[in-house]
PDB file of N, CA and C in Angstrom:
ATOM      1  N   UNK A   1     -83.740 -90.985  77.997  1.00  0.00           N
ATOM      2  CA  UNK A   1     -84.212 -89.672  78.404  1.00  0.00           C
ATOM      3  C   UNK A   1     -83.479 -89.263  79.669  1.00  0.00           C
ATOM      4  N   UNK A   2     -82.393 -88.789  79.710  1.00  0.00           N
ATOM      5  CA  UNK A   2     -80.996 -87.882  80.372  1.00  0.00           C
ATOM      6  C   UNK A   2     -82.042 -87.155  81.017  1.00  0.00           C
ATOM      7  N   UNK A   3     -82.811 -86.041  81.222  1.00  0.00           N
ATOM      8  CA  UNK A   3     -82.965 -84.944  81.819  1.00  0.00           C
ATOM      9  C   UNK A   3     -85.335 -85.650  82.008  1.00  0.00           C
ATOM     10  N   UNK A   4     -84.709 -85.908  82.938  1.00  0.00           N
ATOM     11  CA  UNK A   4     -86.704 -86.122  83.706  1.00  0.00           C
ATOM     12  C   UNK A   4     -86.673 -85.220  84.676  1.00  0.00           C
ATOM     13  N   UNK A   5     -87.716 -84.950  84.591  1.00  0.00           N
ATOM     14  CA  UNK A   5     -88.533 -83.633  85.654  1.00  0.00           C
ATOM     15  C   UNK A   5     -89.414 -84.548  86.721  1.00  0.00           C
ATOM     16  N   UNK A   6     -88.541 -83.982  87.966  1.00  0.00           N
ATOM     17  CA  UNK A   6     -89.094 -84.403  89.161  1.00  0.00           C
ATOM     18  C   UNK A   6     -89.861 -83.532  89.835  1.00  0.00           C
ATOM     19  N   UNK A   7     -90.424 -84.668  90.469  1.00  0.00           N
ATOM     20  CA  UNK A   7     -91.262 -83.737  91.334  1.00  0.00           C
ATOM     21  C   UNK A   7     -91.185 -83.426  92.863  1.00  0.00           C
ATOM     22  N   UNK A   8     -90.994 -82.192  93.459  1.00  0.00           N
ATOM     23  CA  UNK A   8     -90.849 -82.381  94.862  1.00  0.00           C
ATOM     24  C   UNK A   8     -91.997 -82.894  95.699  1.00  0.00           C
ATOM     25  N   UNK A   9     -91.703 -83.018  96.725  1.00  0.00           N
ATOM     26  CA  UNK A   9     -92.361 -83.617  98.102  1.00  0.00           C
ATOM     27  C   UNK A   9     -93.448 -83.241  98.019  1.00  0.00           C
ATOM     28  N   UNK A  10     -93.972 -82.001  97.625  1.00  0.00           N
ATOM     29  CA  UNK A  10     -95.176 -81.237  97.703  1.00  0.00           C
ATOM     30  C   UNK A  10     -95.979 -81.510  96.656  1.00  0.00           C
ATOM     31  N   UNK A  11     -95.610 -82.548  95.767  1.00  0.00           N
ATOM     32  CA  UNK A  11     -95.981 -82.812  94.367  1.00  0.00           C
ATOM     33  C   UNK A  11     -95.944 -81.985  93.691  1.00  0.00           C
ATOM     34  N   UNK A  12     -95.082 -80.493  93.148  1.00  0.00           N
ATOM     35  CA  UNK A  12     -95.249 -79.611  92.784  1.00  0.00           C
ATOM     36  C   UNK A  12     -93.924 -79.574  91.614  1.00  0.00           C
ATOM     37  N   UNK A  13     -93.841 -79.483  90.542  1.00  0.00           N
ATOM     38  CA  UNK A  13     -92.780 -78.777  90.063  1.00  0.00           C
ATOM     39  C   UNK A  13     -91.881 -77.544  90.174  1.00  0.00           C
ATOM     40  N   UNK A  14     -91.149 -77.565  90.124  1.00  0.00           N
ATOM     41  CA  UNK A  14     -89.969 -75.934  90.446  1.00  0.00           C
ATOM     42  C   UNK A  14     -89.832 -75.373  88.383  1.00  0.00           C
ATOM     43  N   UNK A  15     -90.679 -74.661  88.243  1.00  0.00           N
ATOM     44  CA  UNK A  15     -90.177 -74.243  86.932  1.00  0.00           C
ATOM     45  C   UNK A  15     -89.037 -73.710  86.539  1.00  0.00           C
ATOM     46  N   UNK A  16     -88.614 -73.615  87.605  1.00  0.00           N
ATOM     47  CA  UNK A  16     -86.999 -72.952  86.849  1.00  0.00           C
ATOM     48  C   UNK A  16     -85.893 -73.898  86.962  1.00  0.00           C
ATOM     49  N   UNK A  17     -86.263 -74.904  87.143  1.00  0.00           N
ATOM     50  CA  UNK A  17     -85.778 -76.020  86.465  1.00  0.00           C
ATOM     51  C   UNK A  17     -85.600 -76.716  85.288  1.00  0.00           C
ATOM     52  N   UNK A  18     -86.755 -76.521  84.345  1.00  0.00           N
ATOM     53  CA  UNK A  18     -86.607 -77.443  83.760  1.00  0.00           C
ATOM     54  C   UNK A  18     -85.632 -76.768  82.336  1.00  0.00           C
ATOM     55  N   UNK A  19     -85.703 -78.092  81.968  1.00  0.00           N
ATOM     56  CA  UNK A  19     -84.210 -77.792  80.490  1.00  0.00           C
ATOM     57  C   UNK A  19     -85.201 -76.789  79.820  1.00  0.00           C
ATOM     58  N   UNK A  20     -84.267 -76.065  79.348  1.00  0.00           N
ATOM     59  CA  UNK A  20     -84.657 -75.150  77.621  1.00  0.00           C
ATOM     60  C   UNK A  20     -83.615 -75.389  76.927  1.00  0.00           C
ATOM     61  N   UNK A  21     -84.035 -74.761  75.396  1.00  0.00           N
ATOM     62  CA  UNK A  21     -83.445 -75.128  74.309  1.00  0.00           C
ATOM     63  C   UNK A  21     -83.523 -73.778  73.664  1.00  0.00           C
ATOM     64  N   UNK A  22     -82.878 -73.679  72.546  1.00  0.00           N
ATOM     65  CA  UNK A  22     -82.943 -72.152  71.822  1.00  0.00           C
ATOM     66  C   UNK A  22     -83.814 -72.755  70.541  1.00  0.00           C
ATOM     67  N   UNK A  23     -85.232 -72.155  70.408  1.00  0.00           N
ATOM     68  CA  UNK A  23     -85.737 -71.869  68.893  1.00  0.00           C
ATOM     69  C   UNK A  23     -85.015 -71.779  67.684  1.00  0.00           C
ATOM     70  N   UNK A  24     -85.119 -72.519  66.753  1.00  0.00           N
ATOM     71  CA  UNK A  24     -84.155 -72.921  65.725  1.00  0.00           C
ATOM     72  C   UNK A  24     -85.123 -72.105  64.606  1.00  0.00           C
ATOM     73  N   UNK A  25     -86.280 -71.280  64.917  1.00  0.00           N
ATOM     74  CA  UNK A  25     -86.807 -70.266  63.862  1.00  0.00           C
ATOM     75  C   UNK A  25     -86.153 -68.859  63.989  1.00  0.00           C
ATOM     76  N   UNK A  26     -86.617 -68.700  65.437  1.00  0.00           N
ATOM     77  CA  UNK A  26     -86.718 -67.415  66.118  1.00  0.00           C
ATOM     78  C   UNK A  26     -85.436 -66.956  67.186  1.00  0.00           C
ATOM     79  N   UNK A  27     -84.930 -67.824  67.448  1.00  0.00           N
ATOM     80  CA  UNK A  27     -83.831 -67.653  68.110  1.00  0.00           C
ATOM     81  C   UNK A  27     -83.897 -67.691  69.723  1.00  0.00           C
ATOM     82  N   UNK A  28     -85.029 -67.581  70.017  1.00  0.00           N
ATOM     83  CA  UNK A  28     -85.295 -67.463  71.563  1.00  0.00           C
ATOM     84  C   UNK A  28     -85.449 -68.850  72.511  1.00  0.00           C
ATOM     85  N   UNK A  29     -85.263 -68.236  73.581  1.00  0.00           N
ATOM     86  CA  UNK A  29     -85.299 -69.869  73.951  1.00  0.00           C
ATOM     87  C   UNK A  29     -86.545 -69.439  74.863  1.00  0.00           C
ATOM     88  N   UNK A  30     -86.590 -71.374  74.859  1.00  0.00           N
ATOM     89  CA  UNK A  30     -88.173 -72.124  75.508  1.00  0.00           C
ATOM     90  C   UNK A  30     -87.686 -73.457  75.905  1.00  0.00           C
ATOM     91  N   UNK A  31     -89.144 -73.198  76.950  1.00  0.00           N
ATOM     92  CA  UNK A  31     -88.586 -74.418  77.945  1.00  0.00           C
ATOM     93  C   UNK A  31     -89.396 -75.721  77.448  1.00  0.00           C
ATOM     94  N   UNK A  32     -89.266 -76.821  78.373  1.00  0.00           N
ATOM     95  CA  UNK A  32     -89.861 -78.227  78.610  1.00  0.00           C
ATOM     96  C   UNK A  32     -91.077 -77.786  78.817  1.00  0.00           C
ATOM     97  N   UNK A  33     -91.921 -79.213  77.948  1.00  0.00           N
ATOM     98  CA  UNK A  33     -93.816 -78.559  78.112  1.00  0.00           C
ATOM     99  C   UNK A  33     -93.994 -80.330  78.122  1.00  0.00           C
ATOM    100  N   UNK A  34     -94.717 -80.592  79.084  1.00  0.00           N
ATOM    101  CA  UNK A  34     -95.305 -81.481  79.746  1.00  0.00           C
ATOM    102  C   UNK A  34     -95.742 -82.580  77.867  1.00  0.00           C
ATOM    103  N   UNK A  35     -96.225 -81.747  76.849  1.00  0.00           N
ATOM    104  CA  UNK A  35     -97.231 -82.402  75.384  1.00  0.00           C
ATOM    105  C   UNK A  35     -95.440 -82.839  75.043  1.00  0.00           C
ATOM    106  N   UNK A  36     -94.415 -82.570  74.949  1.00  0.00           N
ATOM    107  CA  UNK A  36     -93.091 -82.679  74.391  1.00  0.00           C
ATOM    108  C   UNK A  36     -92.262 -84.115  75.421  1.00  0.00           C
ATOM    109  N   UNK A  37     -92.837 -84.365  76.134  1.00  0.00           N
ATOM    110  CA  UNK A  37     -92.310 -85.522  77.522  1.00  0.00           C
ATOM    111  C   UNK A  37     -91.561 -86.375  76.331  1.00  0.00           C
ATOM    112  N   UNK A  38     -92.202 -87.065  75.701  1.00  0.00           N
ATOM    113  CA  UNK A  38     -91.533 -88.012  74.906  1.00  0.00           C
ATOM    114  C   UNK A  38     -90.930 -87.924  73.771  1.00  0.00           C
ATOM    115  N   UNK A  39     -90.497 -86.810  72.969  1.00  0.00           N
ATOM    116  CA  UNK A  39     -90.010 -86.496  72.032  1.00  0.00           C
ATOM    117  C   UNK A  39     -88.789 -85.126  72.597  1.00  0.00           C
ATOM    118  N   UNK A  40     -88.467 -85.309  73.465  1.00  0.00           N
ATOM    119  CA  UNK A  40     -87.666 -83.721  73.734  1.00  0.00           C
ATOM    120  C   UNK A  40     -86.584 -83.641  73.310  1.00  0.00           C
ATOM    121  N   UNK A  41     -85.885 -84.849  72.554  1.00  0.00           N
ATOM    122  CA  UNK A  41     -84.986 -84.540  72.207  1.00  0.00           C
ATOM    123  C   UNK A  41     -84.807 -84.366  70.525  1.00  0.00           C
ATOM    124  N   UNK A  42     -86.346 -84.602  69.617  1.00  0.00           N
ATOM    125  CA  UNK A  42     -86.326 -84.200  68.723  1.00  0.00           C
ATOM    126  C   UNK A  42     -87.027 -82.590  68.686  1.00  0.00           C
ATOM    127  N   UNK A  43     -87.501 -82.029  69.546  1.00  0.00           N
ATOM    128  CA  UNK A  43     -88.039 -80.654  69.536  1.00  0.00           C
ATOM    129  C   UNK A  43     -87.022 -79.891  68.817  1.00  0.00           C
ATOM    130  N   UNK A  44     -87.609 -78.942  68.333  1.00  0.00           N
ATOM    131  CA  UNK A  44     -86.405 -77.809  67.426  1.00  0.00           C
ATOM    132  C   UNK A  44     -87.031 -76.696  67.839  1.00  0.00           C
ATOM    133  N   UNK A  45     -88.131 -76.597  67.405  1.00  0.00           N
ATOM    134  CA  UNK A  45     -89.041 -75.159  67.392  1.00  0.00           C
ATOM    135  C   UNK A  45     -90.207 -74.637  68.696  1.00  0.00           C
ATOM    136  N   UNK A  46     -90.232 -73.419  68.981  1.00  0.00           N
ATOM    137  CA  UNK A  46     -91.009 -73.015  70.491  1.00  0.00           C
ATOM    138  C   UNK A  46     -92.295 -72.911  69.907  1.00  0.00           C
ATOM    139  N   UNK A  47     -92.993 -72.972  68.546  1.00  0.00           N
ATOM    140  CA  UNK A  47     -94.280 -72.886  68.400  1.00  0.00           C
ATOM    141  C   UNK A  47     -94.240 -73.242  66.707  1.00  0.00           C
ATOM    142  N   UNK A  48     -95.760 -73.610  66.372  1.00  0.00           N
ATOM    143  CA  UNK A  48     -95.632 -74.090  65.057  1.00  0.00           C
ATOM    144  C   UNK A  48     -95.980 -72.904  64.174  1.00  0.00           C
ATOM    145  N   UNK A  49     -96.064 -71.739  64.551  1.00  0.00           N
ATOM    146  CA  UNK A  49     -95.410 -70.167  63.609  1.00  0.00           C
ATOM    147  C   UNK A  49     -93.867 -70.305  63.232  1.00  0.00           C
ATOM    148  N   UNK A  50     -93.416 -71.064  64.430  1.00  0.00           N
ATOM    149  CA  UNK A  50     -91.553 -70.763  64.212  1.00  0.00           C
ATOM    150  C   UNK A  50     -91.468 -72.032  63.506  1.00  0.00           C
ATOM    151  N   UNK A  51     -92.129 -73.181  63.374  1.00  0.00           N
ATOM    152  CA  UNK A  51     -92.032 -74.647  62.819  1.00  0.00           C
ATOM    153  C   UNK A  51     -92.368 -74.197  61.102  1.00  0.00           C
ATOM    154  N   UNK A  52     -93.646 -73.329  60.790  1.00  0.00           N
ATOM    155  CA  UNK A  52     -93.998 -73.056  59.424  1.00  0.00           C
ATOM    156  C   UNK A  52     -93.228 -72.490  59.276  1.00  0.00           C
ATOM    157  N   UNK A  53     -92.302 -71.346  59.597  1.00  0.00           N
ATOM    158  CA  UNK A  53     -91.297 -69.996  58.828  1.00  0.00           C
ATOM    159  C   UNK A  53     -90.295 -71.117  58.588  1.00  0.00           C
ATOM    160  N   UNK A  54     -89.867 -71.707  60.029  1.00  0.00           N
ATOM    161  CA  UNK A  54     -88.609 -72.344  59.470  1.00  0.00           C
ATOM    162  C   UNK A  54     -88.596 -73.515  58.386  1.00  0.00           C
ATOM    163  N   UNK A  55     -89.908 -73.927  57.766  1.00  0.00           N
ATOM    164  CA  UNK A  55     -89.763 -74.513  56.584  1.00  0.00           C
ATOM    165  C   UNK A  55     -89.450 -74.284  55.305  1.00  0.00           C
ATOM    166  N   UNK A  56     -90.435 -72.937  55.729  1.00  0.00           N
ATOM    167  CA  UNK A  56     -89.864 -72.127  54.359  1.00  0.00           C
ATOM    168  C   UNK A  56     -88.742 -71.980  53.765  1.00  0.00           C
ATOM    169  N   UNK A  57     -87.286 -71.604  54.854  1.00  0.00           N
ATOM    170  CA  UNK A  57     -86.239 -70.688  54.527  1.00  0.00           C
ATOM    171  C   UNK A  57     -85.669 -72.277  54.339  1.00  0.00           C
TER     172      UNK A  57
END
């Protein structure tokens, strides 16, 4: 896991940090979500609306 999210001094995260990826339904991109920590490099999709469409096609 290349890309860990630190935390500053203040214990606080900087959100505009962290990695995003582009939606492989919808096209948009989305960022790192704390539930994804251990799988981020299999993530594809920004929500499971864009996870169901993109099964379909």
């Amino acid at each position: 896991m290349g890309d860990k999210i630190k935390k500053t001094d203040n214990g606080f995260r900087n959100p505009h940090n962290l990695p995003t990826k582009i939606c492989a339904g919808c096209g948009k991109p989305f960022t790192w979500r704390k539930k994804w920590e251990r799988d981020w490099e299999t993530v594809r999709f920004c929500s499971d609306a864009c996870r169901k469409e993109g099964a379909r096609e």
